[in-house]
N, C-alpha and C. Protein backbone atom coordinates (compact mmCIF):
# COMPACT_ATOMS: atom_id res chain seq x y z
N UNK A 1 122.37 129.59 75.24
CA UNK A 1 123.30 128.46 75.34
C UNK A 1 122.74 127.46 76.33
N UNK A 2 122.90 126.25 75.69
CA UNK A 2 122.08 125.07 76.94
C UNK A 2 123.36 124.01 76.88
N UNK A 3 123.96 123.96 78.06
CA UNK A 3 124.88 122.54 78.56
C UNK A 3 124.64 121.11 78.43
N UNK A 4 124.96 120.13 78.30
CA UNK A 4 124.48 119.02 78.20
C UNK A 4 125.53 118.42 79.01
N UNK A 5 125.55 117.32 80.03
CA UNK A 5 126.22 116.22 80.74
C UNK A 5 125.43 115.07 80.10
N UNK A 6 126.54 114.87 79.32
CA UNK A 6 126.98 113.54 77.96
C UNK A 6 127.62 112.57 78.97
N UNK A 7 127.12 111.31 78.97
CA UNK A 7 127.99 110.08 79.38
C UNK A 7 128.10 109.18 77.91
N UNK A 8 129.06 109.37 77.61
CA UNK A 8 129.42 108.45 76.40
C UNK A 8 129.74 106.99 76.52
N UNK A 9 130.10 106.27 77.65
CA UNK A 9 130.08 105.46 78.35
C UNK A 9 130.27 104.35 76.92
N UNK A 10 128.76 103.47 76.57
CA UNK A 10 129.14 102.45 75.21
C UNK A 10 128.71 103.20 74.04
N UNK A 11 128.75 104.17 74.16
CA UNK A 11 128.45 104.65 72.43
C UNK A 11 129.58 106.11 72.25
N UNK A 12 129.35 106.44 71.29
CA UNK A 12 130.38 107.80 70.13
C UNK A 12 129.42 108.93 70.25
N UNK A 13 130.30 109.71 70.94
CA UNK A 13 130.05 110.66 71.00
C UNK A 13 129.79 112.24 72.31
N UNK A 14 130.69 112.69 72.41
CA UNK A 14 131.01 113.36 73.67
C UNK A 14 130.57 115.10 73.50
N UNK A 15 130.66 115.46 71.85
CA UNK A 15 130.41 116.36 71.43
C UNK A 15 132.31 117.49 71.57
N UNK A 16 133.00 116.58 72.12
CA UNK A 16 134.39 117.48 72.19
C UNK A 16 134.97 116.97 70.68
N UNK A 17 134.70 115.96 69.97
CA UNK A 17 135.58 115.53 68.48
C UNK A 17 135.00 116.74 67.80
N UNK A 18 135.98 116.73 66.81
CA UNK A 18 135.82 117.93 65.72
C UNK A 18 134.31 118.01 65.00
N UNK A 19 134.36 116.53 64.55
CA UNK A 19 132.75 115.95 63.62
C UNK A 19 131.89 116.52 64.65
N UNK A 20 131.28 116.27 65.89
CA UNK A 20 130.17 116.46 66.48
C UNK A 20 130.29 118.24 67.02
N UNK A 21 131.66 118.99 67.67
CA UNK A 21 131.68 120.01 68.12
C UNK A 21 131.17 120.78 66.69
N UNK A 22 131.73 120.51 65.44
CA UNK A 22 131.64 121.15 63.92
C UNK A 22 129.95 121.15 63.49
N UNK A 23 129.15 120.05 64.02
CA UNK A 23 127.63 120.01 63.90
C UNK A 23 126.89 121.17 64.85
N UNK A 24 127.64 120.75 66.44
CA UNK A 24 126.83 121.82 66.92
C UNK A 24 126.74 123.32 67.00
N UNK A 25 128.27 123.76 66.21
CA UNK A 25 128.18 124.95 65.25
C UNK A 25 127.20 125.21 64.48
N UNK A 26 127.29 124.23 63.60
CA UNK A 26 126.40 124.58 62.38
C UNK A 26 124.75 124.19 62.58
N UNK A 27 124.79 123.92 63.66
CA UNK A 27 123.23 123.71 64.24
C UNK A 27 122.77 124.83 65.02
N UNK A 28 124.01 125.81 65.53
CA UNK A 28 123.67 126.83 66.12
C UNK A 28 123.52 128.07 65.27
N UNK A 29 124.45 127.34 63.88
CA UNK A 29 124.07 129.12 62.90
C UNK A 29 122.99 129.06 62.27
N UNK A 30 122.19 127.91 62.21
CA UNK A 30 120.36 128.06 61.67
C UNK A 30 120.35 128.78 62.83
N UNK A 31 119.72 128.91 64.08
CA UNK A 31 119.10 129.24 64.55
C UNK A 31 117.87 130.25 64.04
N UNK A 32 118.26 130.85 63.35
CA UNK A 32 117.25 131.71 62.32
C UNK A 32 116.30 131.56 61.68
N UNK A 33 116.32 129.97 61.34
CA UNK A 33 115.20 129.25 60.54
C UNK A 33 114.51 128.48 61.15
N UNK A 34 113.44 127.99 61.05
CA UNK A 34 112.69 127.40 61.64
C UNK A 34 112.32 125.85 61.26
N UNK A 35 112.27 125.24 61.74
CA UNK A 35 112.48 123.27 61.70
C UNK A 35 111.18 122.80 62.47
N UNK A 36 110.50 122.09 61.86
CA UNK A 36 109.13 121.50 62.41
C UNK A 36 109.39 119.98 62.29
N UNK A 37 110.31 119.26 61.77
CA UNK A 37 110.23 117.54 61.66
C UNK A 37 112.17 117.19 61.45
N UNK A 38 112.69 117.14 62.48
CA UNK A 38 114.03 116.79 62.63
C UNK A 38 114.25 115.05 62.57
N UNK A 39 115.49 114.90 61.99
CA UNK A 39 115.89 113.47 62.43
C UNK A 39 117.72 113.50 62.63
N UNK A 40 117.89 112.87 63.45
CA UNK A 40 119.66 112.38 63.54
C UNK A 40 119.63 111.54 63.57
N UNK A 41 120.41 111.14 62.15
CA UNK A 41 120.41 109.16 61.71
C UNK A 41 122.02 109.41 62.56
N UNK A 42 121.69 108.45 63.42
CA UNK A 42 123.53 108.05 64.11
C UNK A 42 123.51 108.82 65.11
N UNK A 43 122.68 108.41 65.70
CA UNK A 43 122.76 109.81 66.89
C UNK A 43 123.82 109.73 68.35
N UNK A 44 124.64 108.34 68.25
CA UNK A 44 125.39 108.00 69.41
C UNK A 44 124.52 107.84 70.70
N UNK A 45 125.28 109.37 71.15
CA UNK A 45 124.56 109.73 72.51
C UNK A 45 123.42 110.11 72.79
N UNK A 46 123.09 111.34 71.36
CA UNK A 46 121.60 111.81 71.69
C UNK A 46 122.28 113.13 71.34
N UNK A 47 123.72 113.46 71.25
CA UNK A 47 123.71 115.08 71.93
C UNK A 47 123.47 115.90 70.35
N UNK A 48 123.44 115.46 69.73
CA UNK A 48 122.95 116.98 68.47
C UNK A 48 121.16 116.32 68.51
N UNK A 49 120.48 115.37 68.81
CA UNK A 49 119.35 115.28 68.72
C UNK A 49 118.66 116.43 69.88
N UNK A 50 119.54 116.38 70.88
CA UNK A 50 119.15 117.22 71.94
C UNK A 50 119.25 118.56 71.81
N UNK A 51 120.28 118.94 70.94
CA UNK A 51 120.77 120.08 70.48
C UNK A 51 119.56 120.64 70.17
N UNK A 52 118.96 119.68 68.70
CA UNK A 52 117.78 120.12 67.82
C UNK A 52 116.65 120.23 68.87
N UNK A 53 116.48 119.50 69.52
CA UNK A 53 115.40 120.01 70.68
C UNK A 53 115.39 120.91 71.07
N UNK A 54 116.60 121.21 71.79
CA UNK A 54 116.58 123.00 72.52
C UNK A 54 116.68 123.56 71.60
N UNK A 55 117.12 123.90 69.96
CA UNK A 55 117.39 125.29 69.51
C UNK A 55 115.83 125.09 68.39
N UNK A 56 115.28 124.27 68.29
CA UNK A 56 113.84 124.29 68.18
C UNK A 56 112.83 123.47 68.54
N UNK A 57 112.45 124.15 69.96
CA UNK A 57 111.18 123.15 71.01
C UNK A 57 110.08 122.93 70.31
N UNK A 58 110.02 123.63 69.41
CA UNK A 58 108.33 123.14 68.77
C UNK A 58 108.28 122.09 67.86
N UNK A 59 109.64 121.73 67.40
CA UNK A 59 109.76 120.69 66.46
C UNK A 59 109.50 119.50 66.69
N UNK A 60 109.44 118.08 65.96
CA UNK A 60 109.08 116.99 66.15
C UNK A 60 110.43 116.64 66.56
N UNK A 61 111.24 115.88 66.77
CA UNK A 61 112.97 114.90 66.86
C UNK A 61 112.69 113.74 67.13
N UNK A 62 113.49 113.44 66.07
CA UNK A 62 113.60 111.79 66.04
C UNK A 62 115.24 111.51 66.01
N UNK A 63 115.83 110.79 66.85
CA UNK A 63 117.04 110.00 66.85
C UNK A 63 117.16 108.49 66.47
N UNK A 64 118.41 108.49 65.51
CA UNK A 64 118.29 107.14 65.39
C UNK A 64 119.61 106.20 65.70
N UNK A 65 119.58 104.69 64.89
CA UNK A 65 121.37 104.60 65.69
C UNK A 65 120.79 102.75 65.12
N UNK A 66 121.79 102.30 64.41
CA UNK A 66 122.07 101.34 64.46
C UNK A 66 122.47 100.46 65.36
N UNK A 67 123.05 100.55 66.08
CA UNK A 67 123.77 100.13 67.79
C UNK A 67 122.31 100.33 68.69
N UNK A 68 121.69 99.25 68.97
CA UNK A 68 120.58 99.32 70.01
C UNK A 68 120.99 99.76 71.48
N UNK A 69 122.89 99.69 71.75
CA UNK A 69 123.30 99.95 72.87
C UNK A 69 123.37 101.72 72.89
N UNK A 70 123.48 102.25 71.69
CA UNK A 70 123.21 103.65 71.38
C UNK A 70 122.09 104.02 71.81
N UNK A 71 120.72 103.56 71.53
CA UNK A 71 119.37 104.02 71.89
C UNK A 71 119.56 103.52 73.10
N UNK A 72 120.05 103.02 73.75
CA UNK A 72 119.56 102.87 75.48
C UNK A 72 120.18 104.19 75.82
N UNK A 73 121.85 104.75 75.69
CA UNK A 73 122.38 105.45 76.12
C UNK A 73 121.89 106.23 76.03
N UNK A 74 121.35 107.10 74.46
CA UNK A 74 120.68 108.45 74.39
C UNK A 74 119.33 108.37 75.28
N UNK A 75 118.73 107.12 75.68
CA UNK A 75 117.84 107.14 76.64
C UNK A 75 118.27 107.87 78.01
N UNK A 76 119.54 107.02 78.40
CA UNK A 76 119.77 107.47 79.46
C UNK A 76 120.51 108.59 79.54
N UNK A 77 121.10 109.73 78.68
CA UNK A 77 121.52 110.86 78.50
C UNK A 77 120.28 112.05 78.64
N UNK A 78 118.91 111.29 77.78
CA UNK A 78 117.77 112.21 77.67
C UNK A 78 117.18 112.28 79.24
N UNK A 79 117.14 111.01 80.10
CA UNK A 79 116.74 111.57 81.18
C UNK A 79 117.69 112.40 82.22
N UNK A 80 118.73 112.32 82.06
CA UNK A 80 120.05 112.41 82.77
C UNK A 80 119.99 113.82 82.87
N UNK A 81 119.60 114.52 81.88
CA UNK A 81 119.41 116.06 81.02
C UNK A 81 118.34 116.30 81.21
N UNK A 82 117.05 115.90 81.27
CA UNK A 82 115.72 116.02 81.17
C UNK A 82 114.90 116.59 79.91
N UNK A 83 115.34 116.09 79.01
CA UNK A 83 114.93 115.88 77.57
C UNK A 83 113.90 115.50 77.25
N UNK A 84 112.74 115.98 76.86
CA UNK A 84 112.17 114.61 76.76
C UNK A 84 111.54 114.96 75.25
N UNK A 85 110.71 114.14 74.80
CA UNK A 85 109.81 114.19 73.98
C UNK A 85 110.68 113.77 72.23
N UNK A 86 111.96 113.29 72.57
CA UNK A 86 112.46 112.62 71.48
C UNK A 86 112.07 111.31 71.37
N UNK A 87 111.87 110.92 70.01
CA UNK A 87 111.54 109.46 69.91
C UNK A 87 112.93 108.62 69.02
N UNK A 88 112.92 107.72 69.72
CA UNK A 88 114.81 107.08 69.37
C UNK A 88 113.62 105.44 68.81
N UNK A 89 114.76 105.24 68.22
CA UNK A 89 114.65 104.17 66.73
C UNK A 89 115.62 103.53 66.64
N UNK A 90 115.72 101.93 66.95
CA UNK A 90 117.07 101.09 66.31
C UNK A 90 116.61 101.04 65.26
N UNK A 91 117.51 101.36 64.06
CA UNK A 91 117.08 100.99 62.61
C UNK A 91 118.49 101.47 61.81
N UNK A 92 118.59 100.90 61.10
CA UNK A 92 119.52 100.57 60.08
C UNK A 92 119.37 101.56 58.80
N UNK A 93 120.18 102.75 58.91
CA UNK A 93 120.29 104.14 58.02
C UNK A 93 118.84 104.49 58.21
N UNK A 94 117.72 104.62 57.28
CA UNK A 94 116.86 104.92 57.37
C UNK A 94 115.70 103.52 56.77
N UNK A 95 115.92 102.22 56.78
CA UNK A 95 115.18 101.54 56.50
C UNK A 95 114.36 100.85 58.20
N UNK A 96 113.71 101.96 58.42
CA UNK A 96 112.66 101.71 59.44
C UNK A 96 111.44 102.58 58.87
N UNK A 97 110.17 101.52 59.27
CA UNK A 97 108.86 101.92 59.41
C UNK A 97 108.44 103.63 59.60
N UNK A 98 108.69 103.43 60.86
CA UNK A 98 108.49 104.97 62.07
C UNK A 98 109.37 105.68 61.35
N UNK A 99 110.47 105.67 60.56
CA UNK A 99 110.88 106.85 59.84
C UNK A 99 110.56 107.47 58.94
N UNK A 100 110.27 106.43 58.11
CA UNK A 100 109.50 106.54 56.53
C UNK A 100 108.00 107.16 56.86
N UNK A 101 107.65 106.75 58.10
CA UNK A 101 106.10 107.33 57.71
C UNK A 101 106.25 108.65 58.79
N UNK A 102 107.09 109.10 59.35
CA UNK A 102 107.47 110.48 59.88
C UNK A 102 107.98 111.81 58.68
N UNK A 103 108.79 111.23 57.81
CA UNK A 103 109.08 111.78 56.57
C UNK A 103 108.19 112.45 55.86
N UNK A 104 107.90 113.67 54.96
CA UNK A 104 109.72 114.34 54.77
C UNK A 104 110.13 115.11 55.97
N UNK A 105 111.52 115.12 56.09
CA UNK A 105 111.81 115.80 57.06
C UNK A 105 112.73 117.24 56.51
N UNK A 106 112.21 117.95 57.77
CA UNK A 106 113.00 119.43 56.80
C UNK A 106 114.34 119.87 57.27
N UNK A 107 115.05 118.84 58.94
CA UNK A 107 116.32 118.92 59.18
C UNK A 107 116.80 117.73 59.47
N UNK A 108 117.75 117.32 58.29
CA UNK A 108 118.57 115.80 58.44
C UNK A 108 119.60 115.96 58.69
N UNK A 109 120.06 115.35 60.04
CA UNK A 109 121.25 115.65 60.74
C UNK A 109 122.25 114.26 60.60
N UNK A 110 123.31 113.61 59.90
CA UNK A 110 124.29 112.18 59.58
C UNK A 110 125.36 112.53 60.11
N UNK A 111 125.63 112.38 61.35
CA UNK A 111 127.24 112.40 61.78
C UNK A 111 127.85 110.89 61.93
N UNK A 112 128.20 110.41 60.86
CA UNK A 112 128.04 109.03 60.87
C UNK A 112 129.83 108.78 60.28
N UNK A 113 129.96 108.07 58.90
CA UNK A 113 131.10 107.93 58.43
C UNK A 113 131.18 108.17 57.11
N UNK A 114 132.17 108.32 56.10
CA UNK A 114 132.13 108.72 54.93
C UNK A 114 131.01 107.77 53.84
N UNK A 115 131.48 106.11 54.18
CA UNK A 115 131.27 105.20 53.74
C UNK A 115 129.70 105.53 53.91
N UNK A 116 129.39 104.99 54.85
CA UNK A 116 127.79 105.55 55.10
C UNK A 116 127.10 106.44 54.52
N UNK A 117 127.87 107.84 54.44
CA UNK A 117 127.03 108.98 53.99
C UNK A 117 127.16 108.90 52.08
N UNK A 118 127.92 107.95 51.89
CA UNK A 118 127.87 107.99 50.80
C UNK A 118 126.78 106.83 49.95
N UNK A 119 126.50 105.86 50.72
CA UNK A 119 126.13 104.66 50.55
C UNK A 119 124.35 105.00 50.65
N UNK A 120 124.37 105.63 51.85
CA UNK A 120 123.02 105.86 52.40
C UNK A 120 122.20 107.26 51.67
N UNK A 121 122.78 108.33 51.09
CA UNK A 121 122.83 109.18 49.93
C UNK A 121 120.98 108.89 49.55
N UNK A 122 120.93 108.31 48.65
CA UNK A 122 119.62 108.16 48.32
C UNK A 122 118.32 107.97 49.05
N UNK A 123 118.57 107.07 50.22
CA UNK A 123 117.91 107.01 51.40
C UNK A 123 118.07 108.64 52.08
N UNK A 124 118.98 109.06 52.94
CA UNK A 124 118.82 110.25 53.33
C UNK A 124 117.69 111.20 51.84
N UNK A 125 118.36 111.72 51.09
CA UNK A 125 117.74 112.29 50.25
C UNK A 125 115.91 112.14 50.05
N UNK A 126 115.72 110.43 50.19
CA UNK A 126 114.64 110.57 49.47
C UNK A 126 113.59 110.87 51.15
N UNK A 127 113.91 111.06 52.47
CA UNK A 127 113.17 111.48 53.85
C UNK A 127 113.40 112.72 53.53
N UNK A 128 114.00 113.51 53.40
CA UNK A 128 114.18 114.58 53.11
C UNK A 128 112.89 115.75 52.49
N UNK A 129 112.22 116.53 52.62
CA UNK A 129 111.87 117.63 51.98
C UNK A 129 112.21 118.42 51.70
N UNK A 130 111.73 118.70 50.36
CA UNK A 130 112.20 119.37 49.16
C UNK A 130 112.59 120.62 49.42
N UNK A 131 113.57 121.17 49.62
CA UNK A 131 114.97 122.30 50.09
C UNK A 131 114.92 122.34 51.65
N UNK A 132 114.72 121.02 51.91
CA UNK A 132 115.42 120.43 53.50
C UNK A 132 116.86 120.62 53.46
N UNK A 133 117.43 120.98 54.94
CA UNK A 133 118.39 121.45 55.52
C UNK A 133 119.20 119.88 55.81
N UNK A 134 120.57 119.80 55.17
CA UNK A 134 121.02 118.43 55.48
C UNK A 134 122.21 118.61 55.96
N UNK A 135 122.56 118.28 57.68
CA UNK A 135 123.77 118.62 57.73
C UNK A 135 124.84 116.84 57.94
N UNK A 136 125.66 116.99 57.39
CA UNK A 136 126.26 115.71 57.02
C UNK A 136 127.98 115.95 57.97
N UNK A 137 128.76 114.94 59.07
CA UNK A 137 129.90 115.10 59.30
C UNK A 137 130.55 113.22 59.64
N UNK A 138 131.39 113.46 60.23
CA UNK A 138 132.03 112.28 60.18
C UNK A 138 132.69 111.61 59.12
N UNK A 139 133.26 112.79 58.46
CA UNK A 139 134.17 112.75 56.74
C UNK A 139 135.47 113.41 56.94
N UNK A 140 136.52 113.09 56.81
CA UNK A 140 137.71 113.45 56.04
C UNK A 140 137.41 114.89 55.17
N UNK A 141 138.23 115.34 55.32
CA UNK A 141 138.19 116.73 54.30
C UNK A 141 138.60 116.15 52.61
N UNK A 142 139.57 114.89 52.94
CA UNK A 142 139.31 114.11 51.43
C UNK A 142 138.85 113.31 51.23
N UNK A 143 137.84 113.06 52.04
CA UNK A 143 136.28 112.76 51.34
C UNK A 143 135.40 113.05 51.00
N UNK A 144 135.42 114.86 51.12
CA UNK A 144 134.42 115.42 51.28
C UNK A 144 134.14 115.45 49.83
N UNK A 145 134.99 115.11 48.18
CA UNK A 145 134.38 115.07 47.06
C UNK A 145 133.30 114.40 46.45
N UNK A 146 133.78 112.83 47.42
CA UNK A 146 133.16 111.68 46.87
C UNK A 146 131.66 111.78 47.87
N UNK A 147 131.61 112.40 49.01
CA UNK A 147 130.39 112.64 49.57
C UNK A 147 129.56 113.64 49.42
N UNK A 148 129.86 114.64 49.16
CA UNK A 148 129.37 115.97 47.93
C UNK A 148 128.50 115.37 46.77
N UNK A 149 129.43 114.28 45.70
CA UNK A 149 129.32 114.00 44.72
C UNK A 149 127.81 112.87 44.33
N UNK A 150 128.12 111.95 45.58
CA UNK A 150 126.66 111.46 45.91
C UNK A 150 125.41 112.04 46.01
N UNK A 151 125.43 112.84 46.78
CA UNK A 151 124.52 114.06 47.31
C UNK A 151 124.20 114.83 46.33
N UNK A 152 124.61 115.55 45.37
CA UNK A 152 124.45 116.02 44.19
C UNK A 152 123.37 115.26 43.28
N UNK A 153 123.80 113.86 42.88
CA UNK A 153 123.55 112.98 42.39
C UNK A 153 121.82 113.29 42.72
N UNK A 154 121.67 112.97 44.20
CA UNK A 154 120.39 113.24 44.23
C UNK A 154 119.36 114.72 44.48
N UNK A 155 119.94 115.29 43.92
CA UNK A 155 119.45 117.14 43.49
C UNK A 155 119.95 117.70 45.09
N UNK A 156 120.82 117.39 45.88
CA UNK A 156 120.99 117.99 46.59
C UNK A 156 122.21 118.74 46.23
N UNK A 157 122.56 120.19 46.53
CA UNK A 157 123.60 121.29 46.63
C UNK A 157 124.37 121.72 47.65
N UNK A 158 125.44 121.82 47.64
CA UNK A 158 126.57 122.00 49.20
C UNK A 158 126.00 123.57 49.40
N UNK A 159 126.26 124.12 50.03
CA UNK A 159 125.81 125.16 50.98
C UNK A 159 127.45 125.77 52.08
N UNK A 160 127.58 125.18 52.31
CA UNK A 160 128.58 125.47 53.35
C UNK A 160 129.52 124.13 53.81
N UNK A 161 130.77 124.50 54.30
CA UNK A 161 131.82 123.74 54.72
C UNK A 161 132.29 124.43 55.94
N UNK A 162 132.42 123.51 57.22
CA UNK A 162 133.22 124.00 58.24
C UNK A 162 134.25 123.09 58.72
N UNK A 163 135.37 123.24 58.32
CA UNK A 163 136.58 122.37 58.11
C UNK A 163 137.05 122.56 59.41
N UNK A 164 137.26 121.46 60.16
CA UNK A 164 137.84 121.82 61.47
C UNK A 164 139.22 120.34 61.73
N UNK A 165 140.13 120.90 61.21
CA UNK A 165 141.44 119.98 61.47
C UNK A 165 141.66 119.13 60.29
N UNK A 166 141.57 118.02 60.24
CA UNK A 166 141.21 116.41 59.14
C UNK A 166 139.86 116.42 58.70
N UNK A 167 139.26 116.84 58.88
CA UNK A 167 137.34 117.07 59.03
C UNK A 167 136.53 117.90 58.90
N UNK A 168 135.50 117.79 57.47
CA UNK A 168 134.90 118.94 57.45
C UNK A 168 133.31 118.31 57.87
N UNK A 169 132.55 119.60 58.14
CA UNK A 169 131.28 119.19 58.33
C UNK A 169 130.37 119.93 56.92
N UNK A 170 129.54 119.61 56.49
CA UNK A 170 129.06 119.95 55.25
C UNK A 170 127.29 120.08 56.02
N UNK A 171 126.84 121.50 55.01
CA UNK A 171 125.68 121.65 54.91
C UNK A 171 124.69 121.79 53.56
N UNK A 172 124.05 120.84 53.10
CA UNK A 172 123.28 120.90 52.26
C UNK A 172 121.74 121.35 52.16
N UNK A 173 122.11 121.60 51.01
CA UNK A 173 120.27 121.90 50.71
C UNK A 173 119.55 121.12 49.64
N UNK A 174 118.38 119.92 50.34
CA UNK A 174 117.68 119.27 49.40
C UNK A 174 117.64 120.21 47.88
N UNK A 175 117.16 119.27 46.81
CA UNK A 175 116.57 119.83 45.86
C UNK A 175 115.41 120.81 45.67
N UNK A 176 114.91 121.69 45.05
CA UNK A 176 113.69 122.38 44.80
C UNK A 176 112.20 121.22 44.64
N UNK A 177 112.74 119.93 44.63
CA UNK A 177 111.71 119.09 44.13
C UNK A 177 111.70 117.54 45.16
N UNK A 178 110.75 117.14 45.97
CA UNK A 178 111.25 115.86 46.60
C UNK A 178 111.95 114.75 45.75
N UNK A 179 113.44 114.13 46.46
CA UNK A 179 114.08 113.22 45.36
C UNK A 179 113.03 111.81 45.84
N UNK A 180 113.04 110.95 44.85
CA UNK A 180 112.11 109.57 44.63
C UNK A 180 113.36 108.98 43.84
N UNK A 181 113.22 108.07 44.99
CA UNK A 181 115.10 106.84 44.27
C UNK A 181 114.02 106.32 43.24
N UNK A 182 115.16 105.37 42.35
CA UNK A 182 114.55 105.25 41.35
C UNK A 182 114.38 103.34 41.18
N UNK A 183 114.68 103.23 42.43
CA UNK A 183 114.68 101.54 43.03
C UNK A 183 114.67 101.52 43.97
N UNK A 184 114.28 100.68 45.01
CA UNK A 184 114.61 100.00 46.10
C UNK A 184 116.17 99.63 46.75
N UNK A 185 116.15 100.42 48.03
CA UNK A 185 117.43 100.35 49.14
C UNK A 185 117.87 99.12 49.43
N UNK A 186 119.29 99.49 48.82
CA UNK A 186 120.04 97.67 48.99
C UNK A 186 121.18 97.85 50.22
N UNK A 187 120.48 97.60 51.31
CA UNK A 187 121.83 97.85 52.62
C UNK A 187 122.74 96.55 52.48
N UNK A 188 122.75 95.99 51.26
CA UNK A 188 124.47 95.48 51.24
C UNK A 188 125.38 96.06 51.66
N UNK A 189 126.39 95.65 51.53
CA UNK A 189 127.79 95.97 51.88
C UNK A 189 128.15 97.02 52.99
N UNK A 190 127.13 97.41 53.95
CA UNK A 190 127.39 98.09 55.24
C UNK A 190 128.05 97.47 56.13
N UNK A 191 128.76 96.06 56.16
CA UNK A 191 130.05 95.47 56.79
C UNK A 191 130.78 95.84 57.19
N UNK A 192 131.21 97.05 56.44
CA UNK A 192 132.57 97.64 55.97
C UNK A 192 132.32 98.91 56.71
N UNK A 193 131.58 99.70 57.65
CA UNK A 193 131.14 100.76 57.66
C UNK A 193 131.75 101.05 58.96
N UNK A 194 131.73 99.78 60.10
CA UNK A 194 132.69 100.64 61.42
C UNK A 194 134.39 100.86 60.93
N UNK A 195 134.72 100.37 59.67
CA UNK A 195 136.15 100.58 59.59
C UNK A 195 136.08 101.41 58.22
N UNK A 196 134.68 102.24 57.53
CA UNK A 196 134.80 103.25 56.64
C UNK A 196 135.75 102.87 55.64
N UNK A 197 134.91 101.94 55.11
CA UNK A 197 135.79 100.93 54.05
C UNK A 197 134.85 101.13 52.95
């Protein structure tokens, strides 16, 4: 067990909400498997990126975060903790450089919003390697069809549900085969995404 002193200060995420406490469950029941190229798209604070650090040191981690005030914080959480060796990314879902050419990755961590995880679906999927570990939260338990249903879409399979209150956290497993969208990522309509519209 490793502690973390989280200042959540301008960004989401304390690790006490259901969505993030429900990840670091289900980040603690791999422990068994082994992860060499991690990413947390939405990483707030840093604290499940940090997670993935301690419960596998040999791995690569990458955090990411739309909110550039997010990557300062998980900056200053990573030294605060003495973290180091994560590399943090302002970038918008996964349409950054440094992600795409870090990819595939074999643990994708989205604690983000329904809207998002549904939108961004193809993007997550296609960083992904082929029967990569995808753990997805920041959903409604009645959302969890229409975000399932995406995910499917792109050969990915549910695995597990840990429903904790209004909120489940979902674990997937990439396809047997890397997914390849079948067009180019249109981050339209992400407007709507701090009010999960």
């Amino acid at each position: 067990k490793r502690a973390f002193l989280i200042e959540a200060s301008r960004a989401f995420g304390t690790g006490h909400h259901e969505t993030t406490s429900g990840c670091l469950a289900m980040l603690d029941g791999l422990t068994d498997a082994a992860f060499a190229n991690v990413i947390d798209i939405g990483t707030g604070t840093g604290l499940l990126a940090f997670a993935a650090a301690h419960l596998w040191p040999e791995a690569a981690v990458m955090g990411t975060d739309i909110d550039p005030v997010s990557i300062e914080v998980t900056q200053e959480n990573a030294d605060l903790n003495g973290v180091a060796g994560i590399d943090l990314v302002v970038a918008d879902g996964t349409l950054d450089d440094a992600i795409v050419a870090r990819a595939p990755y074999d643990l994708v961590i989205a604690n983000i919003l329904a809207g998002p995880l549904v939108s961004m679906a193809p993007e997550i999927a296609s960083i992904a390697d082929a029967g990569a570990t995808i753990v997805l939260a920041g959903l409604l338990e009645t959302q969890r069809a229409g975000v399932v249903a995406a995910y499917e879409a792109c050969g990915c399979s549910l695995e597990a549900v840990d429903r904790r209150g209004d909120w489940s956290v979902l674990r997937l497993r990439a396809g047997a085969t890397r997914f390849v969208a079948d067009g180019p990522f249109d981050p339209k309509g992400r407007d709507g995404w701090a009010l999960d519209i």
